[in-house]
Protein backbone atom coordinates (compact mmCIF):
# COMPACT_ATOMS: atom_id res chain seq x y z
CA UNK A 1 64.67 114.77 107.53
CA UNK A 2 66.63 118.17 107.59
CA UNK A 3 67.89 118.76 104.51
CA UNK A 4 71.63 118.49 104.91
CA UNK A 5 70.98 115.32 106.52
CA UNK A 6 69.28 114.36 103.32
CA UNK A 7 72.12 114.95 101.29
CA UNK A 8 74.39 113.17 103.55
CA UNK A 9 72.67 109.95 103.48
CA UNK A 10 72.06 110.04 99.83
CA UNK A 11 75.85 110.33 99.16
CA UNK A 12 76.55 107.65 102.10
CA UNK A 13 74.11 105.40 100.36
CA UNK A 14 75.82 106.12 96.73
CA UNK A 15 79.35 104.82 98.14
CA UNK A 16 77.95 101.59 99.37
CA UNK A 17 76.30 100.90 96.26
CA UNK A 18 77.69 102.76 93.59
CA UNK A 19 76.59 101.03 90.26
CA UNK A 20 74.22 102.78 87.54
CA UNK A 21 71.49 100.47 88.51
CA UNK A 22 71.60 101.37 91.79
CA UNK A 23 71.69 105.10 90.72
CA UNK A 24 68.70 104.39 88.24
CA UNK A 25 66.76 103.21 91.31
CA UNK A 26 67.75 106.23 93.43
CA UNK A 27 67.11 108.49 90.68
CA UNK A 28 64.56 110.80 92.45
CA UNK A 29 66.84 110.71 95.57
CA UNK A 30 69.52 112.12 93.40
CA UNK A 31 67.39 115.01 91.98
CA UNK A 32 66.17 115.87 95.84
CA UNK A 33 69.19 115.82 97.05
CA UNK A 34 70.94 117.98 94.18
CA UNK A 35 67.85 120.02 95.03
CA UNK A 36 68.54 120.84 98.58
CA UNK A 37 72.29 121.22 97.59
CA UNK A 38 71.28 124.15 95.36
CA UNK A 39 69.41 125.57 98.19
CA UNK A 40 72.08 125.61 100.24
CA UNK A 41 74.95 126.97 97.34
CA UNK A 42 72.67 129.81 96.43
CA UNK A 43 72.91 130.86 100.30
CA UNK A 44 76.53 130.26 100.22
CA UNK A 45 76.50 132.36 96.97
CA UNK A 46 74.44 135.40 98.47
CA UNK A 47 76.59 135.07 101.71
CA UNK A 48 80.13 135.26 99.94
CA UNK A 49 78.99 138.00 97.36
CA UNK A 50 78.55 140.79 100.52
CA UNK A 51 82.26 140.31 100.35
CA UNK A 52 83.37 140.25 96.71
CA UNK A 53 81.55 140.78 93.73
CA UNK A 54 83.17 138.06 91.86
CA UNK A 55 80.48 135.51 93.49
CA UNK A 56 77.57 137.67 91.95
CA UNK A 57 78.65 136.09 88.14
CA UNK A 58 77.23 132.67 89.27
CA UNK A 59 74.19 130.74 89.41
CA UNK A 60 74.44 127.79 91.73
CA UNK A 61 74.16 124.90 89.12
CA UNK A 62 77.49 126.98 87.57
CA UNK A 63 79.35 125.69 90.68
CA UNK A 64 78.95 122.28 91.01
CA UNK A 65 80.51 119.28 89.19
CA UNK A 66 79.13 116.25 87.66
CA UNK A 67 77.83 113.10 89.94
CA UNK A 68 79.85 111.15 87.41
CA UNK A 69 83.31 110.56 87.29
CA UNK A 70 85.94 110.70 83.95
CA UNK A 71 86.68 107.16 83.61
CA UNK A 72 88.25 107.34 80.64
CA UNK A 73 91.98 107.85 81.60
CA UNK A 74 90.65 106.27 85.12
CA UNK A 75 88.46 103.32 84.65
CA UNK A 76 89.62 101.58 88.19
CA UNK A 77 87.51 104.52 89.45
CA UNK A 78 83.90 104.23 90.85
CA UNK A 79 81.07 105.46 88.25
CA UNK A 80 79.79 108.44 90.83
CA UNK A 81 81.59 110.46 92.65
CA UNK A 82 80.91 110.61 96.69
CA UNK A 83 80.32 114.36 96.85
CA UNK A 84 79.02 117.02 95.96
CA UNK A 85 81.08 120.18 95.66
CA UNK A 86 81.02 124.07 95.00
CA UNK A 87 83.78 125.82 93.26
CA UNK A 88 82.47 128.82 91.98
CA UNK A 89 85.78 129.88 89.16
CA UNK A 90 86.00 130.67 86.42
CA UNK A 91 88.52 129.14 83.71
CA UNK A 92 90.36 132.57 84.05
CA UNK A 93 90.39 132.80 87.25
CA UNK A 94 94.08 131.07 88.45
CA UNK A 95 93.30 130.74 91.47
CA UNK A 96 90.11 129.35 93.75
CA UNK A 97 88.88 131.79 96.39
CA UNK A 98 86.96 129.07 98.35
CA UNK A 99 85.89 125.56 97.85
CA UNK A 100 84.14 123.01 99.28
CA UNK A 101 83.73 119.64 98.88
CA UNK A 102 80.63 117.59 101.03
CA UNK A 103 81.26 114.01 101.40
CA UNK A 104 80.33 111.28 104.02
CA UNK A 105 83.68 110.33 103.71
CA UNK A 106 85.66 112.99 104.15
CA UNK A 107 84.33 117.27 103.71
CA UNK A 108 86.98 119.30 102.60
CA UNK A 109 86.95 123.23 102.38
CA UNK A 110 89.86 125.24 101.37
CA UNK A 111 91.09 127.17 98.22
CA UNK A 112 94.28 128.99 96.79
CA UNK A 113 96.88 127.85 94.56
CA UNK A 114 95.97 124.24 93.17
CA UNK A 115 98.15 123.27 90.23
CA UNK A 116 97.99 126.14 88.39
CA UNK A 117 98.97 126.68 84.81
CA UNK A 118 102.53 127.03 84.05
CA UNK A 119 101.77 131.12 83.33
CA UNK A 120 99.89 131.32 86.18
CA UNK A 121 102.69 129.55 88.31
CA UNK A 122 105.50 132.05 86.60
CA UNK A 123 103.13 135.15 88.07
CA UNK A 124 102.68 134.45 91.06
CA UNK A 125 106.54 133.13 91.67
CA UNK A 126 107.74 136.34 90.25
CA UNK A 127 105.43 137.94 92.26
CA UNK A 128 106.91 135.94 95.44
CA UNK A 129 110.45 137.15 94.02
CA UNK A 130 109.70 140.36 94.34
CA UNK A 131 106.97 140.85 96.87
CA UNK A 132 107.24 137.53 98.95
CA UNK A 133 107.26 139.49 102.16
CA UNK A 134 103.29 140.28 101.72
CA UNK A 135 102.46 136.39 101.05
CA UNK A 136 104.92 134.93 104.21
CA UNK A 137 103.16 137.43 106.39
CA UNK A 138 99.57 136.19 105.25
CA UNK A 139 100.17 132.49 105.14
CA UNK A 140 102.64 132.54 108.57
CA UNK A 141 100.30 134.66 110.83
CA UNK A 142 98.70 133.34 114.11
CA UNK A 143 95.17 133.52 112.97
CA UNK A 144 95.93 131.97 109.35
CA UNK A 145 98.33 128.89 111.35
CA UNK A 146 95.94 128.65 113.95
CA UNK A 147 92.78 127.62 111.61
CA UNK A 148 94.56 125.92 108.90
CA UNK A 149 97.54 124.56 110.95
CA UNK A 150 99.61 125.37 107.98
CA UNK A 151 99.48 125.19 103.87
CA UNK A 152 98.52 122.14 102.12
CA UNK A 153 101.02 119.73 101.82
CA UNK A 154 102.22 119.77 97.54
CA UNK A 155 103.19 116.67 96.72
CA UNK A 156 105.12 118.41 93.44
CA UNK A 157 106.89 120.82 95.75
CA UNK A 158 110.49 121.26 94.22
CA UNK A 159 113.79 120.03 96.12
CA UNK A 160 115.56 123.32 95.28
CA UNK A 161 114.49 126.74 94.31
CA UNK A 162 113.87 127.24 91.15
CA UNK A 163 116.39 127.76 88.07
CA UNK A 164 116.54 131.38 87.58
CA UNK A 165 115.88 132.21 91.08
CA UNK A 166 118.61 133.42 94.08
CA UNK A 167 118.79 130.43 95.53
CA UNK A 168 119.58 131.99 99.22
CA UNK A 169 116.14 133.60 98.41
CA UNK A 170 114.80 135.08 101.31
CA UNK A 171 111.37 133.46 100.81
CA UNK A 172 113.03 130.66 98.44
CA UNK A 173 110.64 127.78 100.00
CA UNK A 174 107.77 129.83 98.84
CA UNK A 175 109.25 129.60 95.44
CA UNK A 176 109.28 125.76 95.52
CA UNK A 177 106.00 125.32 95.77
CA UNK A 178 103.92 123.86 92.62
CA UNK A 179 100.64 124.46 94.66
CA UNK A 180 99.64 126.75 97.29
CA UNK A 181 96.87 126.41 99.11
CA UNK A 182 95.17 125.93 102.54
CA UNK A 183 91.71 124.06 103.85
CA UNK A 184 90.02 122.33 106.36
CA UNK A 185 88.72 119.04 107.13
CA UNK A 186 85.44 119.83 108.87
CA UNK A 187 83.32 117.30 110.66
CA UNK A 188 80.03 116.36 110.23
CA UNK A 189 78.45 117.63 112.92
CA UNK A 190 79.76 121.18 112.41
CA UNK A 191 78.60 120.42 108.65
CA UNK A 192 75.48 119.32 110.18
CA UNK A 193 74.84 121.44 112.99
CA UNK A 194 75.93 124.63 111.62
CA UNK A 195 74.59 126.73 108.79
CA UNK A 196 76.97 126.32 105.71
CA UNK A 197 77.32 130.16 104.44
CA UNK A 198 78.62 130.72 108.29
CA UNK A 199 81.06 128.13 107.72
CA UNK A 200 82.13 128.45 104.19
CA UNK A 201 82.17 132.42 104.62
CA UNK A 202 84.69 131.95 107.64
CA UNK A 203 86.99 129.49 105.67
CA UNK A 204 86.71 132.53 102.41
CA UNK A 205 87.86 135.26 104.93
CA UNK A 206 90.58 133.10 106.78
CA UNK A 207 92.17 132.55 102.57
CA UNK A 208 91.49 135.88 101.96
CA UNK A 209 94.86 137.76 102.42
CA UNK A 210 96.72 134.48 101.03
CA UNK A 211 94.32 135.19 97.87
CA UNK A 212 94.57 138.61 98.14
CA UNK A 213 98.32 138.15 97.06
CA UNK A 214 97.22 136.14 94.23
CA UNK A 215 94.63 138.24 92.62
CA UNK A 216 97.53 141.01 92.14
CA UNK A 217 100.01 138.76 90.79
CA UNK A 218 97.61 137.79 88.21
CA UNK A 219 95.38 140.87 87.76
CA UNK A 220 97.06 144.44 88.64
């Protein structure tokens, strides 16, 4: 069985029967398939890191995330999650440059702006306040609206711009947002069918000028 495919049924499998005994039975399953998933970050890894150095600073196991889920503020939750993701940041970092989550539920690959810290939210609004032009254009050309359809919807978006802000604001809806971000929902037979650094390096450059924006609010 190709690998990916390997992967995929593993985590299809976990979200039928997701209970620790089941897990304890499937326990060399698990460690194959977070095998092959290491094989295919440290691709994604080489791929991305032609592009920006920042992706050089990571092994693959520092990218991924637990199998288990927090249950302690969320015990209605199941024991294991039904993915496996990549999210190579750092706790510095602010923002996410590319993620990707790999589910037989429902993939996800995206990045940006995903509630932030309240500093790192003032930087980048003052930023917008300032500079806003640079971040419209990036997030409101044809190539960025024709892959990503728009930015992620923000549930926490505010109503109004906010306090201390013009509010006739030239790019006041910018302002309002909490989070501000942008992904796909990819299918699994591009998932399957397709190499993943081709994919995941496409989604990274697509982000790139909305995260370009974000780096200098933060860093320069």
């Amino acid at each position: 069985m190709e690998k990916k495919e390997y992967i995929f049924k593993f985590l299809q499998d976990l979200s039928e029967n997701n209970s620790k005994d089941w897990m304890d039975e499937n326990r060399v399953r698990y460690i194959q398939a977070k095998s092959y998933w290491l094989e295919e970050i440290n691709s994604i890894l080489e791929r991305l890191s032609k592009h920006d150095n920042h992706f050089e600073q990571f092994k693959p196991k520092d990218t991924i995330m637990r199998i288990n889920n927090n249950r302690m503020f969320n015990p209605d939750l199941p024991i294991y999650k039904d993915h496996f993701a990549f999210s190579p940041m750092t706790k510095s970092d602010g923002y996410a440059r590319v993620f990707f989550s790999f589910s037989p539920r429902e993939s996800f690959i995206g990045g940006g702006l995903w509630r932030p810290q309240k500093e790192v939210l003032k930087e980048v609004r003052s930023s917008i306040n300032y500079e806003g032009e640079e971040l419209f254009n990036a997030v409101n050309n044809k190539e960025f609206i024709a892959f990503f359809g728009s930015l992620g919807i923000d549930n926490q978006k505010l109503k109004n711009v906010p306090r201390g802000y013009d509010k006739e604001h030239k790019y006041g809806e910018l302002l309002k947002y909490k989070s501000i971000s942008a992904g796909i929902i990819p299918s699994k037979e591009l998932l399957l069918n397709n190499e993943l650094a081709d994919i995941i390096e496409e989604v990274y450059l697509k982000l790139k000028p909305m995260n370009d924006f974000f780096h200098k609010a933060l860093f320069e």
